[in-house]
Protein backbone atom coordinates (compact mmCIF):
# COMPACT_ATOMS: atom_id res chain seq x y z
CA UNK A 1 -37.42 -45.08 -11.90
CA UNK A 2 -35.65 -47.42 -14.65
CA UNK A 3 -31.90 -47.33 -14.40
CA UNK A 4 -31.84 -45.77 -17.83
CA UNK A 5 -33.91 -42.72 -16.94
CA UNK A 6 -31.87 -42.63 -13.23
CA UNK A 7 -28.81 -42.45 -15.31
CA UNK A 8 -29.91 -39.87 -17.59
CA UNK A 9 -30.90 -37.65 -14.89
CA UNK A 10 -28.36 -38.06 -13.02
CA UNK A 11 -25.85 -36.75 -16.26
CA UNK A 12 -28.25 -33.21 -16.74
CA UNK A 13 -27.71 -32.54 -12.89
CA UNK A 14 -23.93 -33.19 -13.39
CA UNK A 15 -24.28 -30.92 -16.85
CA UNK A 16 -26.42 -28.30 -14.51
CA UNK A 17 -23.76 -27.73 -11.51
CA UNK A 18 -21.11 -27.39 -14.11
CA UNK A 19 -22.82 -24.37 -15.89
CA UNK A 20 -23.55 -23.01 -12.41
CA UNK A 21 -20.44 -23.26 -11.43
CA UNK A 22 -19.48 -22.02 -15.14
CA UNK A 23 -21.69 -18.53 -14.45
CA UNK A 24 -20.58 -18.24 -11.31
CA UNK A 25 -16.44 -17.90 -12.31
CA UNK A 26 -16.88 -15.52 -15.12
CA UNK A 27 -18.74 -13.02 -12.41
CA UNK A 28 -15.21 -13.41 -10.16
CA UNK A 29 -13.10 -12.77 -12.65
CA UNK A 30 -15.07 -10.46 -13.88
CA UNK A 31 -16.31 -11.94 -17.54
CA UNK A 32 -19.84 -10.96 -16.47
CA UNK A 33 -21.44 -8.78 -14.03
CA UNK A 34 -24.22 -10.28 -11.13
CA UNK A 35 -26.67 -7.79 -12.93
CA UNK A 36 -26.57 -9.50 -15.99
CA UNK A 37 -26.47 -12.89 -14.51
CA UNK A 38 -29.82 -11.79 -12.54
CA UNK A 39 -31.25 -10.33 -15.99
CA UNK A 40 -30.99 -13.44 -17.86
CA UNK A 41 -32.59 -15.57 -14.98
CA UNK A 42 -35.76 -13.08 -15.12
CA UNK A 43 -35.93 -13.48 -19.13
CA UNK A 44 -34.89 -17.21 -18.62
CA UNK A 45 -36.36 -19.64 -16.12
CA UNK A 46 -34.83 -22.54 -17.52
CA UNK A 47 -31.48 -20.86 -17.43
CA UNK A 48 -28.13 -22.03 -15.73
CA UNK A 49 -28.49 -19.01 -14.45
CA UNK A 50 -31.48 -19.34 -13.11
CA UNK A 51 -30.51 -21.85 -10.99
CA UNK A 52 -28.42 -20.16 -8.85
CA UNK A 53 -29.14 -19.67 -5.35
CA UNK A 54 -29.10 -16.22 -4.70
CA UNK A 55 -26.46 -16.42 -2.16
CA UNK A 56 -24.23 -18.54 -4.58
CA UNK A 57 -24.52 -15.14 -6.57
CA UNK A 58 -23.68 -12.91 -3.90
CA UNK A 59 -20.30 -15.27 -2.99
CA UNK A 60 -19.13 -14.73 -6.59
CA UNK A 61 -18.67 -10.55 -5.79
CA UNK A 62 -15.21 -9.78 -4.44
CA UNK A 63 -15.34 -9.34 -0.76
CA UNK A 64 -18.82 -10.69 0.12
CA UNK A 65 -18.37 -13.69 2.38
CA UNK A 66 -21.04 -16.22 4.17
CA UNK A 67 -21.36 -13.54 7.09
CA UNK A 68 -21.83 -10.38 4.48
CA UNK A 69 -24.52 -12.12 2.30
CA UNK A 70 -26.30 -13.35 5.22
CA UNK A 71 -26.93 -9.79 6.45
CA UNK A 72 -27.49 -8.67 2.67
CA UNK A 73 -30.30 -11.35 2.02
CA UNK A 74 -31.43 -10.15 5.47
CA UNK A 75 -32.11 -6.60 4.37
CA UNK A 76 -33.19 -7.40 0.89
CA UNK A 77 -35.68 -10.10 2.63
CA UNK A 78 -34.76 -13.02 0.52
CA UNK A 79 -34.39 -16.55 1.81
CA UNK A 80 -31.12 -17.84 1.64
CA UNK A 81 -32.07 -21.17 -0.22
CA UNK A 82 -34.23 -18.82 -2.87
CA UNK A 83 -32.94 -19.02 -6.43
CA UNK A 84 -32.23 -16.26 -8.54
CA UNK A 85 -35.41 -17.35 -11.25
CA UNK A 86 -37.20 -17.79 -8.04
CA UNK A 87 -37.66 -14.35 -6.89
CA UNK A 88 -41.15 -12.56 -6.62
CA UNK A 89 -41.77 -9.30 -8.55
CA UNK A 90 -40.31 -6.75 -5.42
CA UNK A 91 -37.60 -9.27 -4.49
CA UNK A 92 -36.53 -8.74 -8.06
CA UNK A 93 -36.22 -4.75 -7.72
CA UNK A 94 -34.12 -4.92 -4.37
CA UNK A 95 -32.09 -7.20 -5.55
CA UNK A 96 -31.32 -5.42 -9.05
CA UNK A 97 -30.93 -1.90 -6.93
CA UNK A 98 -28.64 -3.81 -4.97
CA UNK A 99 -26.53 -4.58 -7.68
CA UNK A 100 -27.23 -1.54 -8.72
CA UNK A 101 -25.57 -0.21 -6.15
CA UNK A 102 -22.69 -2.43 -5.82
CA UNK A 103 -21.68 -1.33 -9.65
CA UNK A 104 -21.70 2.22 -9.20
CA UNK A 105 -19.31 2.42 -5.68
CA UNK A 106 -16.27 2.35 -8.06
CA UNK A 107 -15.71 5.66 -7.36
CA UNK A 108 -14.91 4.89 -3.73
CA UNK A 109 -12.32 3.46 -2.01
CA UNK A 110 -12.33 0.08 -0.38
CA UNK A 111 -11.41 -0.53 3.64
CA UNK A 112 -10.17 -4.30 3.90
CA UNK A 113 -9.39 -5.50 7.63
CA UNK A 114 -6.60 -8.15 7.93
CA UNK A 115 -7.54 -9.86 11.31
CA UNK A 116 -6.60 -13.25 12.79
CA UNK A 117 -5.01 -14.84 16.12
CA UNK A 118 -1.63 -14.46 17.63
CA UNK A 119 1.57 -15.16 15.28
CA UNK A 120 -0.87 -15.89 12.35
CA UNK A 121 1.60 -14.28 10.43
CA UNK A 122 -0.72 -11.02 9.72
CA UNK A 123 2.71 -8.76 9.80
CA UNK A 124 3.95 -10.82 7.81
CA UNK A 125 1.41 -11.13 5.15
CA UNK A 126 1.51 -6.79 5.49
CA UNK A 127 5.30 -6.66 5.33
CA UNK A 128 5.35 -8.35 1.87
CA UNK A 129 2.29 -6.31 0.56
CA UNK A 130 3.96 -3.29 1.58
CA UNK A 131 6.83 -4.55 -0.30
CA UNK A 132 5.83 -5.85 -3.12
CA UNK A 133 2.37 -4.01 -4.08
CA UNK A 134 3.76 -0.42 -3.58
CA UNK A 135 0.21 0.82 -4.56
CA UNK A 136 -1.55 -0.51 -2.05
CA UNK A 137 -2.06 2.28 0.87
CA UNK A 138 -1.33 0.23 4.66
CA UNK A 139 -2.70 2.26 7.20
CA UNK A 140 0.01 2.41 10.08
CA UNK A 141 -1.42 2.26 13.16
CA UNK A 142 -0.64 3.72 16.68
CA UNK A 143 -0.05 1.67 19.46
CA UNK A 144 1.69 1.96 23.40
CA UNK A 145 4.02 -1.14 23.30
CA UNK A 146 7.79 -0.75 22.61
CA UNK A 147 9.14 -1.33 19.18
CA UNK A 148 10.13 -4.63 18.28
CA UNK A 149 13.63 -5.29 16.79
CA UNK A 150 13.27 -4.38 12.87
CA UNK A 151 10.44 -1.95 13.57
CA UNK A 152 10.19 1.60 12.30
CA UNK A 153 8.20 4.98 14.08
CA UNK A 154 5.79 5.75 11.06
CA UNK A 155 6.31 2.67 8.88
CA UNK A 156 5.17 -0.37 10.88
CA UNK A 157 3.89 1.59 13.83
CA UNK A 158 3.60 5.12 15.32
CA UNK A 159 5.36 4.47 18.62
CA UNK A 160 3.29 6.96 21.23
CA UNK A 161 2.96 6.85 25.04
CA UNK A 162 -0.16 6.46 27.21
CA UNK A 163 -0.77 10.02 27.84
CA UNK A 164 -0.46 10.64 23.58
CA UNK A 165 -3.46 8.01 23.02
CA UNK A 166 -5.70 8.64 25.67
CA UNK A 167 -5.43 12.21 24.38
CA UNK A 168 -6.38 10.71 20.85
CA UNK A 169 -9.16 8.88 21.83
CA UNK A 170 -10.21 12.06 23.72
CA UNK A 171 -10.48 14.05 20.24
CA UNK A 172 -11.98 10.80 18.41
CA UNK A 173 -8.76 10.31 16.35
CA UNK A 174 -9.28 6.51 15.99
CA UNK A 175 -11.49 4.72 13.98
CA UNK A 176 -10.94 1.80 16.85
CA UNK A 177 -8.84 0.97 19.38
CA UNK A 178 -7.92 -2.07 21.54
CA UNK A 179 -6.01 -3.40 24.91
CA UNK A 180 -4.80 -6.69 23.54
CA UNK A 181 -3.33 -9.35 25.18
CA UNK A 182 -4.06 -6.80 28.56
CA UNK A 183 -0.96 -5.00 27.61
CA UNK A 184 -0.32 -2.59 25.40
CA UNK A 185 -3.10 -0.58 23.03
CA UNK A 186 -3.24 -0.41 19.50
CA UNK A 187 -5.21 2.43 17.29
CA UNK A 188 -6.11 3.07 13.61
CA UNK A 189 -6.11 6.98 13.24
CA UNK A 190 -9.59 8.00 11.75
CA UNK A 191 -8.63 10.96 9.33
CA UNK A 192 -5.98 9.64 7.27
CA UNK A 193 -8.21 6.11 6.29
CA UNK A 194 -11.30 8.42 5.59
CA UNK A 195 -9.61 11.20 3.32
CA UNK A 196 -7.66 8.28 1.21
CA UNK A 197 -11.44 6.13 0.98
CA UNK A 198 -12.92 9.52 -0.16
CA UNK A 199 -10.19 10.27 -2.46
CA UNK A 200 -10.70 6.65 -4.32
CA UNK A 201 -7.63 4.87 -2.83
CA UNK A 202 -8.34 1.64 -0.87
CA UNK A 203 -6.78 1.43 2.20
CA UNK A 204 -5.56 -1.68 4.31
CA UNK A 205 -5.71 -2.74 7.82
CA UNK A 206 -4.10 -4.43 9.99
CA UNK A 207 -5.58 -5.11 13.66
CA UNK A 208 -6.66 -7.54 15.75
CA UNK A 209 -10.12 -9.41 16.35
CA UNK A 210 -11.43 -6.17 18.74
CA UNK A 211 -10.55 -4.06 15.98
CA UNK A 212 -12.10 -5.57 13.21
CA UNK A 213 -15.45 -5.66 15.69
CA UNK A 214 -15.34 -1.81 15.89
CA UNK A 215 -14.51 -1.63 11.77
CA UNK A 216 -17.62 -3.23 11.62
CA UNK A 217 -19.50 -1.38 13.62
CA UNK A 218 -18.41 1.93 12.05
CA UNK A 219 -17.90 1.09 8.76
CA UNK A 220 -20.53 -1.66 7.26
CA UNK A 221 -18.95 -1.71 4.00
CA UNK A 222 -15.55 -2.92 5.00
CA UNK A 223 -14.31 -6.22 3.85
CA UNK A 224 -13.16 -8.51 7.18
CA UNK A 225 -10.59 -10.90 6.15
CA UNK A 226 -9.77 -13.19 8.56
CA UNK A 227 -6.20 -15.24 8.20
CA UNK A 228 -5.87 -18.93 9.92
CA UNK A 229 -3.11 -20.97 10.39
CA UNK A 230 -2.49 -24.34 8.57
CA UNK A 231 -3.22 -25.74 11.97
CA UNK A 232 -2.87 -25.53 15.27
CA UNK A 233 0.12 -26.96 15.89
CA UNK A 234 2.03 -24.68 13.37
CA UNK A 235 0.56 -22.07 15.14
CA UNK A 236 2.17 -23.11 17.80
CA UNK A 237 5.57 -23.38 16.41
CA UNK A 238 5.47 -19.70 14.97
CA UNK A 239 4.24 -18.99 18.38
CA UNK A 240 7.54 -20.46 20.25
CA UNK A 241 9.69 -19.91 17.77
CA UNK A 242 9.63 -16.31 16.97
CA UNK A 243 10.46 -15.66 20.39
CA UNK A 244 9.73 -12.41 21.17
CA UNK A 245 7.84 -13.15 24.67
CA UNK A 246 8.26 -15.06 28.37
CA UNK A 247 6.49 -18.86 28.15
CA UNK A 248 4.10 -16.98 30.74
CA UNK A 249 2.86 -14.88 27.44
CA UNK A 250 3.02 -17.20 25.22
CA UNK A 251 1.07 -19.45 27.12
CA UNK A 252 -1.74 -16.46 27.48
CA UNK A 253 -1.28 -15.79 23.70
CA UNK A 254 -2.00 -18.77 22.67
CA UNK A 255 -5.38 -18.82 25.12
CA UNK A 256 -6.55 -15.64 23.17
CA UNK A 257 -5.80 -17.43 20.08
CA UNK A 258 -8.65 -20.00 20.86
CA UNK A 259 -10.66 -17.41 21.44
CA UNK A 260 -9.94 -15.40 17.97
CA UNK A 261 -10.53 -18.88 15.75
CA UNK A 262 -13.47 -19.45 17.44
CA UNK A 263 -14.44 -16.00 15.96
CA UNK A 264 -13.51 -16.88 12.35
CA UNK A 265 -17.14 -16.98 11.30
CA UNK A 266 -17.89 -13.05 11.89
CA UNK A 267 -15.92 -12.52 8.66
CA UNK A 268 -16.67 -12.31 5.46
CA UNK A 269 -13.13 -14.29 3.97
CA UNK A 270 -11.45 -16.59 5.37
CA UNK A 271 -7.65 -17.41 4.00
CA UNK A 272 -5.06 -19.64 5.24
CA UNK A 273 -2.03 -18.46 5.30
CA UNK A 274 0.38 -21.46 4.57
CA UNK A 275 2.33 -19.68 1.71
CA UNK A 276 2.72 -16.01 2.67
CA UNK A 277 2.83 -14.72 -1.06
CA UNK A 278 -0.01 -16.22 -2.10
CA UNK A 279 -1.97 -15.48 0.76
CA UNK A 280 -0.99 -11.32 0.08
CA UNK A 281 -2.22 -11.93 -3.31
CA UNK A 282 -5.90 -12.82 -2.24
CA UNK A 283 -5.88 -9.97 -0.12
CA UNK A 284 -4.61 -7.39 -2.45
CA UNK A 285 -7.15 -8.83 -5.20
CA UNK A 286 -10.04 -7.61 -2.07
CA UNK A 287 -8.52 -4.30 -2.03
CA UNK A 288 -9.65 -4.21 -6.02
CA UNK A 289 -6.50 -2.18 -7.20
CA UNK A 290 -6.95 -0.29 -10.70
CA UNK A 291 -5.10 -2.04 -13.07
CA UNK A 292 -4.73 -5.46 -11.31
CA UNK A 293 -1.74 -5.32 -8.91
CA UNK A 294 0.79 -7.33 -9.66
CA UNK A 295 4.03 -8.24 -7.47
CA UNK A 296 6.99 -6.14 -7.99
């Protein structure tokens, strides 16, 4: 190919990402809707926005992550290197019902889990939402172990004893439970996170990487948010420093920890929490608050 038409070319792919990339920001902030984008792909093949990979499209939507749109495109039975002008005739109508679909659960709450490893800083991310984003609904869970210093019965935790949560899991109070760190259990109660869903209030949780398994499990729809560290060593360092258990746990904490990264993948957003308010901003934006939350 001469070098002018290899320079040439190489300027309308440059000119084609950008008004990809273009399409794909107005549908996260909201400037455009997917079902429009996918409309104007089907009238226009030669389209930016026909150019989009399908899953490219699905990333744009609040919540969806790599592990969501994989099991999306799985039920819809798209490829995940299809473009959106590149769909057959029935891909077309699952995908648009899809979209459909995804327009018309306003009317419902969302469930986000907060998830991560050990001294990730996930209380603390949920101590400054609860502060400053008063309408945002935390779900306070149950658990066995002893309150920390700082900690309050019915605000950070309900403080019960063995024979009070095997009773609750007896009746099917919790929406999931855990043994973590093969110590004390945690529990979400199930009534209070279904009533507030139902009633159009989102609702946030947070629970550890067994929990967010059994979210899953009984409610598909739930965003997963998973928070990492900068790195490992600062992990560390919040670890030790904090303080709050024997080198003997800490050393096992920080086993599990391994463990939980090597679990990021399962959810559907990923965010690193190296600057605590802006890390409670991305997940409050999940929880899709009316109005646009803003920190008070």
């Amino acid at each position: 190919m001469p070098e002018v038409d290899r320079t040439a070319a190489s300027r309308a792919a440059v000119q084609a990402r950008r008004a990809r990339a273009a399409v794909k920001l107005a549908v996260r902030e909201g400037r455009r809707t997917p079902l429009d984008v996918a409309e104007v792909a089907w009238r226009d093949a030669s389209s930016a926005e026909a150019g989009l990979r399908v899953p490219e499209l699905l990333q744009s939507l609040p919540g969806l992550g790599p592990a969501r749109v994989a099991g999306v495109l799985a039920g819809l039975g798209i490829s995940e290197v299809k473009r959106v002008g590149g769909l057959g005739p029935r891909q077309r109508v699952r995908l648009r019902e899809y979209l459909r679909g995804r327009g018309a659960e306003s009317g419902r709450g969302r469930l986000v889990v907060l998830a991560g490893p050990t001294a990730v800083g996930k209380g603390t991310v949920s101590s400054f939402i609860r502060e400053h984003y008063p309408e945002v609904l935390l779900s306070v869970s149950a658990t066995t172990r002893p309150p920390r210093p700082g900690e309050q019965e019915g605000v950070h935790y309900y403080f019960i004893d063995d024979a009070e949560f095997d009773a609750m899991i007896a009746r099917g109070d919790f929406l999931e439970w855990a043994t973590v760190h093969n110590l004390s259990r945690y529990g979400t109660p199930r009534p209070p996170v279904e009533a507030t869903l139902a009633a159009g209030r989102s609702v946030l949780l947070e629970i550890d990487l067994q929990g967010a398994r059994q979210v899953r499990a009984a409610m598909p729809d739930a965003v997963l948010v998973f928070l990492l560290p900068p790195s490992w060593d600062e992990l560390v360092r919040r670890l030790v420093g904090r303080g709050t258990e024997t080198t003997v746990e800490q050393a096992r904490r920080l086993e599990t920890a391994k463990v939980e990264l090597a679990a990021q993948n399962e959810f559907d957003v990923l965010i690193v929490n190296d600057d605590v308010p802006r890390a409670a901003r991305e997940v409050v934006d999940l929880l899709a608050v009316p109005g646009g939350a803003e920190p008070r």
